[in-house]
C-alpha atoms as a PDB file:
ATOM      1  CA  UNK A   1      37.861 163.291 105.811  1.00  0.00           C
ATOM      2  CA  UNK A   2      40.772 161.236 107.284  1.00  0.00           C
ATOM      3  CA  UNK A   3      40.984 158.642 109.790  1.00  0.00           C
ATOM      4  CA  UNK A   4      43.844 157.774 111.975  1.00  0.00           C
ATOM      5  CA  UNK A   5      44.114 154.788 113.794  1.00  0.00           C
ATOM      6  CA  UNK A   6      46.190 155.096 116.676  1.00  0.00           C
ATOM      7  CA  UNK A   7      45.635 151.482 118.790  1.00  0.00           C
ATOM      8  CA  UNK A   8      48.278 150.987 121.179  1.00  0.00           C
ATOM      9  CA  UNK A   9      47.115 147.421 121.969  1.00  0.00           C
ATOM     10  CA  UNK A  10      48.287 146.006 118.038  1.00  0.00           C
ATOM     11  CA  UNK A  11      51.124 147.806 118.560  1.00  0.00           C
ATOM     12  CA  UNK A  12      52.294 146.253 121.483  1.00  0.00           C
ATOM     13  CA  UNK A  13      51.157 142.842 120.428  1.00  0.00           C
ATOM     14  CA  UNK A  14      53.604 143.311 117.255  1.00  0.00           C
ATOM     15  CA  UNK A  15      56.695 144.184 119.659  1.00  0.00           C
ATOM     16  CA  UNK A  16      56.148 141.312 121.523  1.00  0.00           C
ATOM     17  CA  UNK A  17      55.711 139.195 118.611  1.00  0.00           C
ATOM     18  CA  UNK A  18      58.683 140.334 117.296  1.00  0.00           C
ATOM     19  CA  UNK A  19      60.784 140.473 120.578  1.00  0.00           C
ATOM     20  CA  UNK A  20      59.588 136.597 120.723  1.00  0.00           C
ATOM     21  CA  UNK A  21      61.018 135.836 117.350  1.00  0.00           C
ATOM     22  CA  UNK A  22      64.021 137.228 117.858  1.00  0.00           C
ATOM     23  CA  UNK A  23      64.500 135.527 121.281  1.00  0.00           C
ATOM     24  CA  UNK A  24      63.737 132.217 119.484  1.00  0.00           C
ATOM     25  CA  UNK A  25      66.575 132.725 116.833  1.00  0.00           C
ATOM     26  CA  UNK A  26      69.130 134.137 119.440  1.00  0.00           C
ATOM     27  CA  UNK A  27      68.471 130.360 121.370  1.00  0.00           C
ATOM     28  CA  UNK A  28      68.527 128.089 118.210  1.00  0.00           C
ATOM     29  CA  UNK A  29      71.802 130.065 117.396  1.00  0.00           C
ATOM     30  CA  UNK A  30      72.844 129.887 120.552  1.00  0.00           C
ATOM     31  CA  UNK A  31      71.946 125.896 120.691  1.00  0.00           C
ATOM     32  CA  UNK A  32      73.717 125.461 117.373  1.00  0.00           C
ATOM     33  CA  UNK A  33      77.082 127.227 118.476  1.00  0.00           C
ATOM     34  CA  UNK A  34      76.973 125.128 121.605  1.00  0.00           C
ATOM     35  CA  UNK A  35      76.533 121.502 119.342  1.00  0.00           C
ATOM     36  CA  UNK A  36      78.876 123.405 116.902  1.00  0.00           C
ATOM     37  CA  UNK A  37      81.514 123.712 119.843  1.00  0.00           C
ATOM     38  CA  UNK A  38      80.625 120.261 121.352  1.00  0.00           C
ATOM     39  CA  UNK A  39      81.480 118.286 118.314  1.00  0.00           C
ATOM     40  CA  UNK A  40      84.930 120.549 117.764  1.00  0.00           C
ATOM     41  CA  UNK A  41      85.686 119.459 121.373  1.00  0.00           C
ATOM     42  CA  UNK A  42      85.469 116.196 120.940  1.00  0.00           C
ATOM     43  CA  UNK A  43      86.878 115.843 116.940  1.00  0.00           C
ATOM     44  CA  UNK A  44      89.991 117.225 119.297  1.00  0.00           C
ATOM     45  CA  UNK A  45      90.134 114.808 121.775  1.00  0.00           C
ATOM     46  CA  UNK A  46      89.657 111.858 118.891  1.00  0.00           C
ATOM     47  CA  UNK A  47      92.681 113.785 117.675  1.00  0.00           C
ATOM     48  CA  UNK A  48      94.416 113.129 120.686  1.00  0.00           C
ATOM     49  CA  UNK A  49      94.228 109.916 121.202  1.00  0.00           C
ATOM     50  CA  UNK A  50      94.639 109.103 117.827  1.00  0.00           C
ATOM     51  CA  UNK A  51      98.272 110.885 118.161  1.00  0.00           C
ATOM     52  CA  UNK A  52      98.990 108.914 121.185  1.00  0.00           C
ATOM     53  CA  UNK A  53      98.203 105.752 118.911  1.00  0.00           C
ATOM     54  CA  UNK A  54      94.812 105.135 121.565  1.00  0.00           C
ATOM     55  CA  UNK A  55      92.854 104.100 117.932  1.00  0.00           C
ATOM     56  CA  UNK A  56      89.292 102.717 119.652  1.00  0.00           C
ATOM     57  CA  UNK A  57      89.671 105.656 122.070  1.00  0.00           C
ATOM     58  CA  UNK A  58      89.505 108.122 119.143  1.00  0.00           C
ATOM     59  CA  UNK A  59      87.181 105.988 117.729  1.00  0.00           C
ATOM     60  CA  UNK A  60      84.803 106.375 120.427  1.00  0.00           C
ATOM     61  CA  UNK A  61      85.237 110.430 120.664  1.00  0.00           C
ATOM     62  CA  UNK A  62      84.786 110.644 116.571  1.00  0.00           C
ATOM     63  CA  UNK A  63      81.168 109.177 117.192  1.00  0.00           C
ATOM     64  CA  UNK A  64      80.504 111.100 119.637  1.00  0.00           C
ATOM     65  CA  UNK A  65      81.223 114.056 117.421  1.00  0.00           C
ATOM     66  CA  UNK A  66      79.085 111.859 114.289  1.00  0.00           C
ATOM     67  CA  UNK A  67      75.900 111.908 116.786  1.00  0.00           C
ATOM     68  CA  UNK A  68      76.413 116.006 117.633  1.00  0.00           C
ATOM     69  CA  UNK A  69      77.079 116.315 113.818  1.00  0.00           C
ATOM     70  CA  UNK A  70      76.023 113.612 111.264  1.00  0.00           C
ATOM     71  CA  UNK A  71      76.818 115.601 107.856  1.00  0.00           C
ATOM     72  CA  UNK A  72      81.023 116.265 109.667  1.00  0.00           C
ATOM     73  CA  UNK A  73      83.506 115.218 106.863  1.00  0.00           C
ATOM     74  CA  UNK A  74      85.954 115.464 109.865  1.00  0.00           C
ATOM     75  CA  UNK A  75      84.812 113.768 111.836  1.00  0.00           C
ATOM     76  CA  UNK A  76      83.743 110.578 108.703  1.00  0.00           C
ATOM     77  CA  UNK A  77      86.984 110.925 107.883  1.00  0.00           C
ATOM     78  CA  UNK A  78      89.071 111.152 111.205  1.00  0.00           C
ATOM     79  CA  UNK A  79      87.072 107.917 112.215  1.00  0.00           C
ATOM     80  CA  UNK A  80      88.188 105.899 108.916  1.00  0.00           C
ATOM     81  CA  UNK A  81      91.669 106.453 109.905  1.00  0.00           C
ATOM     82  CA  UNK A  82      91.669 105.241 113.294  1.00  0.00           C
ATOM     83  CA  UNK A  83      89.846 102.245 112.184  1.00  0.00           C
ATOM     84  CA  UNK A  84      92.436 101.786 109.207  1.00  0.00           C
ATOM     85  CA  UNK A  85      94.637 101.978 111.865  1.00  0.00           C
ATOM     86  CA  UNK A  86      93.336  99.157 114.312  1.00  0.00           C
ATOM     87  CA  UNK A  87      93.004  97.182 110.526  1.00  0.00           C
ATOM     88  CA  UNK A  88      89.164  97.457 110.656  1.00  0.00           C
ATOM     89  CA  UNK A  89      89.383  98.038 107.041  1.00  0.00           C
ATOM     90  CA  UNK A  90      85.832  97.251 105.600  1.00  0.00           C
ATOM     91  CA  UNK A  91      84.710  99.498 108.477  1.00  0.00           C
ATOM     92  CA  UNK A  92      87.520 102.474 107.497  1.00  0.00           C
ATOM     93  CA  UNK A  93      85.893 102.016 103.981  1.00  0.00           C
ATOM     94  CA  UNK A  94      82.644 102.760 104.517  1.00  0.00           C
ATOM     95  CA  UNK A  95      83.676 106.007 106.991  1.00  0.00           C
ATOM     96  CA  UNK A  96      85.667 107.279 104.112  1.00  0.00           C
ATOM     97  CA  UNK A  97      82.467 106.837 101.627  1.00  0.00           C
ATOM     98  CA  UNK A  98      80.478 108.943 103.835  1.00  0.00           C
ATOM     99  CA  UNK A  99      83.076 111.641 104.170  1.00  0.00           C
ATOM    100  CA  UNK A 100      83.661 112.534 100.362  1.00  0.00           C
ATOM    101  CA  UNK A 101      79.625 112.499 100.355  1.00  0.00           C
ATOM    102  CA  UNK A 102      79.452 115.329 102.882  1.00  0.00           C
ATOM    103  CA  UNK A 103      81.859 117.770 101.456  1.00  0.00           C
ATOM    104  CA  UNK A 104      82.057 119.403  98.573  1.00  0.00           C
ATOM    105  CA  UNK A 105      86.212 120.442  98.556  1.00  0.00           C
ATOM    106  CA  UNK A 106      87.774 118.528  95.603  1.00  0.00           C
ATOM    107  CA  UNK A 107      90.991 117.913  97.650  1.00  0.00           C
ATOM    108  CA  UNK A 108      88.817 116.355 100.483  1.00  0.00           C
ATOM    109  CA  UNK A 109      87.237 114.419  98.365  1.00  0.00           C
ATOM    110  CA  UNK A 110      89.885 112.911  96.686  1.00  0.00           C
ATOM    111  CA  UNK A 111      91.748 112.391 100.047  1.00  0.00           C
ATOM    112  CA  UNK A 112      89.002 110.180 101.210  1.00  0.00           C
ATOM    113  CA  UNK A 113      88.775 108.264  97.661  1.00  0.00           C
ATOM    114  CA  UNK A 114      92.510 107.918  98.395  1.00  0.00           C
ATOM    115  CA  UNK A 115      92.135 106.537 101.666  1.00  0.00           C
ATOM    116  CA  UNK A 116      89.568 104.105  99.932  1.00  0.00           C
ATOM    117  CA  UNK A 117      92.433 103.239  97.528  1.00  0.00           C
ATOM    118  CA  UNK A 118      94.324 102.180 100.592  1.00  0.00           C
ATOM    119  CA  UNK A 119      92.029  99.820 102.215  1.00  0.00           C
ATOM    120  CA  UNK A 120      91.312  98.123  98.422  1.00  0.00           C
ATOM    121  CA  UNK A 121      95.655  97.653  98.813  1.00  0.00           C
ATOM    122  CA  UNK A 122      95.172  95.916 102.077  1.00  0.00           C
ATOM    123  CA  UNK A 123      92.732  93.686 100.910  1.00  0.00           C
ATOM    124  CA  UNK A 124      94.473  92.404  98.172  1.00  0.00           C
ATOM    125  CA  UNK A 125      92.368  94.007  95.673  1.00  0.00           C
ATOM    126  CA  UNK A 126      94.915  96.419  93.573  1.00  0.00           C
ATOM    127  CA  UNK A 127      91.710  96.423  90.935  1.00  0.00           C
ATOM    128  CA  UNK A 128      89.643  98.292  93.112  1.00  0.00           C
ATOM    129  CA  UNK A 129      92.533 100.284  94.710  1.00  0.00           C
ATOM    130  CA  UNK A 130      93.219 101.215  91.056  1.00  0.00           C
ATOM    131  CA  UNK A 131      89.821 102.602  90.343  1.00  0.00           C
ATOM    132  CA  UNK A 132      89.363 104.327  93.564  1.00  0.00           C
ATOM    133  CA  UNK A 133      92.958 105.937  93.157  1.00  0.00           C
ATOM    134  CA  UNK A 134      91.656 107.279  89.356  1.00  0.00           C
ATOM    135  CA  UNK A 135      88.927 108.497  91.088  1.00  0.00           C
ATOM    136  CA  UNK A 136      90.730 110.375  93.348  1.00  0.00           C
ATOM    137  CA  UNK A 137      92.950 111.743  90.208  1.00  0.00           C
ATOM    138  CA  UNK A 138      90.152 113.304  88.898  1.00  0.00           C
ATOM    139  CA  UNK A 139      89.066 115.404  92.044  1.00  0.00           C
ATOM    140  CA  UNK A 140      92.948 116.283  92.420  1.00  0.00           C
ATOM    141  CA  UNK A 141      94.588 115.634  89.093  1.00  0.00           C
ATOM    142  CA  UNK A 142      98.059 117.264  90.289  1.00  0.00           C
ATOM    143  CA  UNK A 143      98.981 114.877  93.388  1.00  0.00           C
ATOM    144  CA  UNK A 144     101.822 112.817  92.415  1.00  0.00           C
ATOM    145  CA  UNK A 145     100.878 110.751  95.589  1.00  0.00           C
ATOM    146  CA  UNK A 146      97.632 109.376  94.067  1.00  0.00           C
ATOM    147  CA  UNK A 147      99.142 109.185  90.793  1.00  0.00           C
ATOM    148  CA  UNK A 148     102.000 107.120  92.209  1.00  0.00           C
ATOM    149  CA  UNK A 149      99.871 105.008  93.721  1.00  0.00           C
ATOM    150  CA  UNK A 150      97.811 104.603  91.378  1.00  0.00           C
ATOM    151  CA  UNK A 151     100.913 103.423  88.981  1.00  0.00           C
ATOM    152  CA  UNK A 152     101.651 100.894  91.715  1.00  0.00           C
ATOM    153  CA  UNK A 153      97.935  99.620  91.978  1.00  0.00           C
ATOM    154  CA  UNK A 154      97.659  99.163  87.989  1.00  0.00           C
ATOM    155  CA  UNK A 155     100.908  97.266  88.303  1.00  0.00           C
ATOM    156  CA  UNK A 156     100.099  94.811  90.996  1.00  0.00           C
ATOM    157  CA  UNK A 157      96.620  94.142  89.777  1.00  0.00           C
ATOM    158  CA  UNK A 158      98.557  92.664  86.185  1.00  0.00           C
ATOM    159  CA  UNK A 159     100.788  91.122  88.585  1.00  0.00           C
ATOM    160  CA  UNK A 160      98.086  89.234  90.451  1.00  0.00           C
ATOM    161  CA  UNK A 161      96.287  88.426  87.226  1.00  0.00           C
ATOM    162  CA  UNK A 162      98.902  86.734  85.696  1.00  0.00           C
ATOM    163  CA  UNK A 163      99.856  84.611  88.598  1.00  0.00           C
ATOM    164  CA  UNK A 164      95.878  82.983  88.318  1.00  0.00           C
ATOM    165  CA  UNK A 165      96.009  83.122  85.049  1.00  0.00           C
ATOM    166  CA  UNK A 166      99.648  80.640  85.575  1.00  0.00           C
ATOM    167  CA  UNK A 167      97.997  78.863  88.403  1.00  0.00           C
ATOM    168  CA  UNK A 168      94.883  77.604  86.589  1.00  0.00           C
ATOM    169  CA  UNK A 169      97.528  76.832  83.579  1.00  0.00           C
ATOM    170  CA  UNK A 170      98.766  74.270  86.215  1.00  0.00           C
ATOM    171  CA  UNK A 171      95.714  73.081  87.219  1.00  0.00           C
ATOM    172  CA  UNK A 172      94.641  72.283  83.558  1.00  0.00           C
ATOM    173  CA  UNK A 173      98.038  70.905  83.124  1.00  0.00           C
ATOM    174  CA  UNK A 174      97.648  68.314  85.816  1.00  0.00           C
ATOM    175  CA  UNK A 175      94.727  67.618  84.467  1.00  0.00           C
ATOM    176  CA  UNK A 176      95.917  67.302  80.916  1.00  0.00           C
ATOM    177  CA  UNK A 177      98.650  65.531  82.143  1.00  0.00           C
ATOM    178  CA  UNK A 178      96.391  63.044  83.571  1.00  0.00           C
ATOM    179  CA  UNK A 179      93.915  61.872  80.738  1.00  0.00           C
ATOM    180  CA  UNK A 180      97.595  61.948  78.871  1.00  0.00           C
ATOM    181  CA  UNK A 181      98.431  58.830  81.146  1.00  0.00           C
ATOM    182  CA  UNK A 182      95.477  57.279  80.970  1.00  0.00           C
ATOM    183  CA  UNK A 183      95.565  57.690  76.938  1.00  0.00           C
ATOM    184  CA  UNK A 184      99.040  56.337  77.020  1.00  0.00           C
ATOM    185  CA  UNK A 185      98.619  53.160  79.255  1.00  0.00           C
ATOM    186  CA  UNK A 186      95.473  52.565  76.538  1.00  0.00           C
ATOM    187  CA  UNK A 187      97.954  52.863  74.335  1.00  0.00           C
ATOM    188  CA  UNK A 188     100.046  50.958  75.493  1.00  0.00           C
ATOM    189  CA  UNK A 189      98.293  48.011  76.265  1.00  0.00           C
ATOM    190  CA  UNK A 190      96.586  47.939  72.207  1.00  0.00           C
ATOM    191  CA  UNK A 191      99.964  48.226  70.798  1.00  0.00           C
ATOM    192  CA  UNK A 192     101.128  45.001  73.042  1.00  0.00           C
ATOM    193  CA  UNK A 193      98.031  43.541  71.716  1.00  0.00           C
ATOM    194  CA  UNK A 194      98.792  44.418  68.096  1.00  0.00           C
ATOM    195  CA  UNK A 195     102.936  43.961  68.559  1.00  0.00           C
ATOM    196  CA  UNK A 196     102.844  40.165  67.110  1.00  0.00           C
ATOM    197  CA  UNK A 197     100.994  41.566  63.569  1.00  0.00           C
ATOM    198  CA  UNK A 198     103.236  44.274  63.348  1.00  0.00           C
ATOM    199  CA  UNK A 199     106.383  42.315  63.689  1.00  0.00           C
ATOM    200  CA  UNK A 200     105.343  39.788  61.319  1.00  0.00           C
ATOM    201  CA  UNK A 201     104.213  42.400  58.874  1.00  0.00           C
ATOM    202  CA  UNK A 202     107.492  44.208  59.205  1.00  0.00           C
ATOM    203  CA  UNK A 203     109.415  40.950  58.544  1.00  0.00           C
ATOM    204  CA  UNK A 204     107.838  40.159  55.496  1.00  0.00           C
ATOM    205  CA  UNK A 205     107.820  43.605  54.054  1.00  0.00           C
ATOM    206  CA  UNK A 206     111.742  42.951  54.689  1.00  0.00           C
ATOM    207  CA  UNK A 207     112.283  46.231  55.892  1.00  0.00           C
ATOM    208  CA  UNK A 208     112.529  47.024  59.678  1.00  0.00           C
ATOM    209  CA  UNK A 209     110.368  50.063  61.550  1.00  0.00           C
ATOM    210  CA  UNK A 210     112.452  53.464  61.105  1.00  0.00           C
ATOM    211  CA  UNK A 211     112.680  55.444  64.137  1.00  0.00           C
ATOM    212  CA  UNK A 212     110.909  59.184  63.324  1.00  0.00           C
ATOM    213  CA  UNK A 213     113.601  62.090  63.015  1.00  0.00           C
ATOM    214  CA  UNK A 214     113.706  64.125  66.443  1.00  0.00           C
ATOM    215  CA  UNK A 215     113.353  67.713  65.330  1.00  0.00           C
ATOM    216  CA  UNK A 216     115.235  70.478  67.426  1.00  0.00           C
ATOM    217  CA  UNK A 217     112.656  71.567  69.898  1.00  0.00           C
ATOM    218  CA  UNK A 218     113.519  73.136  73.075  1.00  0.00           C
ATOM    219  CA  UNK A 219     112.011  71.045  75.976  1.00  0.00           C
ATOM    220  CA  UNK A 220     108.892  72.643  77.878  1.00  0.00           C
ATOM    221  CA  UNK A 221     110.177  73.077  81.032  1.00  0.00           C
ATOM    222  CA  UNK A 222     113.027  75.395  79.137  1.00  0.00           C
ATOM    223  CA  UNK A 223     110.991  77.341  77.457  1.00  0.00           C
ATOM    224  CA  UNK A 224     108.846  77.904  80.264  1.00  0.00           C
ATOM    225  CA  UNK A 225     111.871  78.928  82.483  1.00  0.00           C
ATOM    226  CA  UNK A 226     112.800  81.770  79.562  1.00  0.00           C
ATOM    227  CA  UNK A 227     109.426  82.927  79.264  1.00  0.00           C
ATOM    228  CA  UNK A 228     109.410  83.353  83.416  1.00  0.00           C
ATOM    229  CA  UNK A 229     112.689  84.873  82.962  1.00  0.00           C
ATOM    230  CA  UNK A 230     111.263  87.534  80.368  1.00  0.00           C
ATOM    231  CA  UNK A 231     107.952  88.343  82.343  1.00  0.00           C
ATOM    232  CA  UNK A 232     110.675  89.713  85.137  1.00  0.00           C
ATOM    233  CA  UNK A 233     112.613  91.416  83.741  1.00  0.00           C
ATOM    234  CA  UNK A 234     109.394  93.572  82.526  1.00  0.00           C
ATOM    235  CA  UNK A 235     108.032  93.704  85.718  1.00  0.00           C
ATOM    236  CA  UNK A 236     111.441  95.232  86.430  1.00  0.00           C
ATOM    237  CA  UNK A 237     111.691  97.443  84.067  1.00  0.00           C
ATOM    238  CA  UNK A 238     108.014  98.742  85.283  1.00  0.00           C
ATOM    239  CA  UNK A 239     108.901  99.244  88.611  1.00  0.00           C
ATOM    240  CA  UNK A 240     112.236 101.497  87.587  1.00  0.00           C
ATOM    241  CA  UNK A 241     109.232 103.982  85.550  1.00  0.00           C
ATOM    242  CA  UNK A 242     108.172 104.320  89.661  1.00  0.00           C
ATOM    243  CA  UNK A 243     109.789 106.533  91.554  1.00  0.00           C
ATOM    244  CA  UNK A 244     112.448 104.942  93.793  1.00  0.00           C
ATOM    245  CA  UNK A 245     111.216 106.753  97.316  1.00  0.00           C
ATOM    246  CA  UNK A 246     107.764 105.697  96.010  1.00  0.00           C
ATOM    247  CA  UNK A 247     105.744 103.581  98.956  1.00  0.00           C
ATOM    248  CA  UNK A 248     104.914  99.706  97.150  1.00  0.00           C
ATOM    249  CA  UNK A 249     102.267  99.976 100.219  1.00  0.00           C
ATOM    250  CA  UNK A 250     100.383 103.130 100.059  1.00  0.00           C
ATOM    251  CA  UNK A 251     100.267 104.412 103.925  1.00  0.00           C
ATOM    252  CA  UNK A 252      97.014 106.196 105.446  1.00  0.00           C
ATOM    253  CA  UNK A 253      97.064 110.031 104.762  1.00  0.00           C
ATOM    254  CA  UNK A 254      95.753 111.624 107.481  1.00  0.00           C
ATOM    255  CA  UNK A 255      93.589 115.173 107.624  1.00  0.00           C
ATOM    256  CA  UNK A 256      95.709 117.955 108.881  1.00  0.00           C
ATOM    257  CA  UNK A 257      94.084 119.545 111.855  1.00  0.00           C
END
């Protein structure tokens, strides 16, 4: 024998329960679509007054758009370049870091590691630029823009080097030059001392002091001049492997909306 249960009662408690849950889902979409359109809205108007060069105006409507939607590459990124553009680059920086985090598109990422590349330029740090640019290279391995840059980054960073590296030569020249006078006036002043022996030693020897033979030797600052000459004409010769239309200051590269 078979029993049916027939209880109207559960029955309509489960439509309502699931009539509830569906209501609830239609409103958190609903809510998200709403955020969703809010941030778009305002990303739009950052856009705009970026265009009309209005930087902290854009500024202003990108964080808007950051507290609607934290995780927004767009909206990361859009804000680095209108602070690159008002020369808040520290600030630009750390936009840019958060908007490769929060994406996971290669060629977004490697424009914002770009963009990093850029701000390392303008802070006289080619080093950095250098490594951020590589970085970039190996999200998009293809752009001849990060690869030029790149080029240019390596080359001013050996350029930079080599001026310390001639600076601190001076400064340890000064100082060698220095203890040299000092040594010399010592010098000096025991071979005055000693001059009377050395004559009279001389003179009855019978044979007068010979002046050393000068050998051919190019003077220092001659040689220096050459070698400064040289150094040049290879940093010439590196800048020709560069493209002519290349940029020797990488310029901000901004998202395409």
């Amino acid at each position: 024998m078979s029993v049916r249960f027939n209880n109207k009662s559960d029955n309509f408690v489960t439509m309502n329960f699931r009539f509830t849950t569906t209501i609830f889902c239609l409103l958190v979409s609903a809510q998200f679509l709403l955020a969703q359109a809010s941030h778009n809205a305002l990303v739009y108007e950052g856009n705009k007054r970026f265009d009309a060069k209005e930087y902290d105006a854009s500024s202003s409507k990108y964080l808007e758009a950051i507290a609607v939607k934290n995780d927004s590459y767009t909206a990361h990124y859009n804000l680095g370049n209108a602070l690159y553009k008002s020369k808040k680059y520290e600030e630009a920086s750390a936009e840019y870091s958060k908007a490769q985090k929060y994406t996971k598109s290669k060629f977004e990422k490697a424009a914002a590691l770009y963009n990093m590349g850029n701000v390392a330029i303008q802070s006289n740090n080619p080093e950095k630029a250098a490594d951020f640019y590589k970085q970039a290279l190996k999200q998009d391995p293809y752009n001849e823009a990060i690869r030029k840059n790149y080029e240019i980054a390596m080359l001013k960073d050996k350029e930079k080097k080599e001026k310390e590296k001639k600076q601190n030569q001076g400064k340890g020249g000064d100082k060698d030059q220095k203890e040299k006078d000092q040594s010399g006036k010592g010098n000096q002043k025991k071979d005055q001392q000693n001059g009377q022996g050395d004559n009279q030693k001389g003179e009855s020897q019978g044979k007068p002091n010979q002046p050393k033979k000068q050998e051919n030797k190019i003077p220092e600052e001659a040689e220096r001049e050459i070698l400064r000459d040289i150094e040049n004409r290879e940093r010439e010769t590196a800048r020709r492997i560069l493209n002519k239309k290349s940029n020797s200051m990488p310029q901000s590269k901004e998202k395409d909306w």
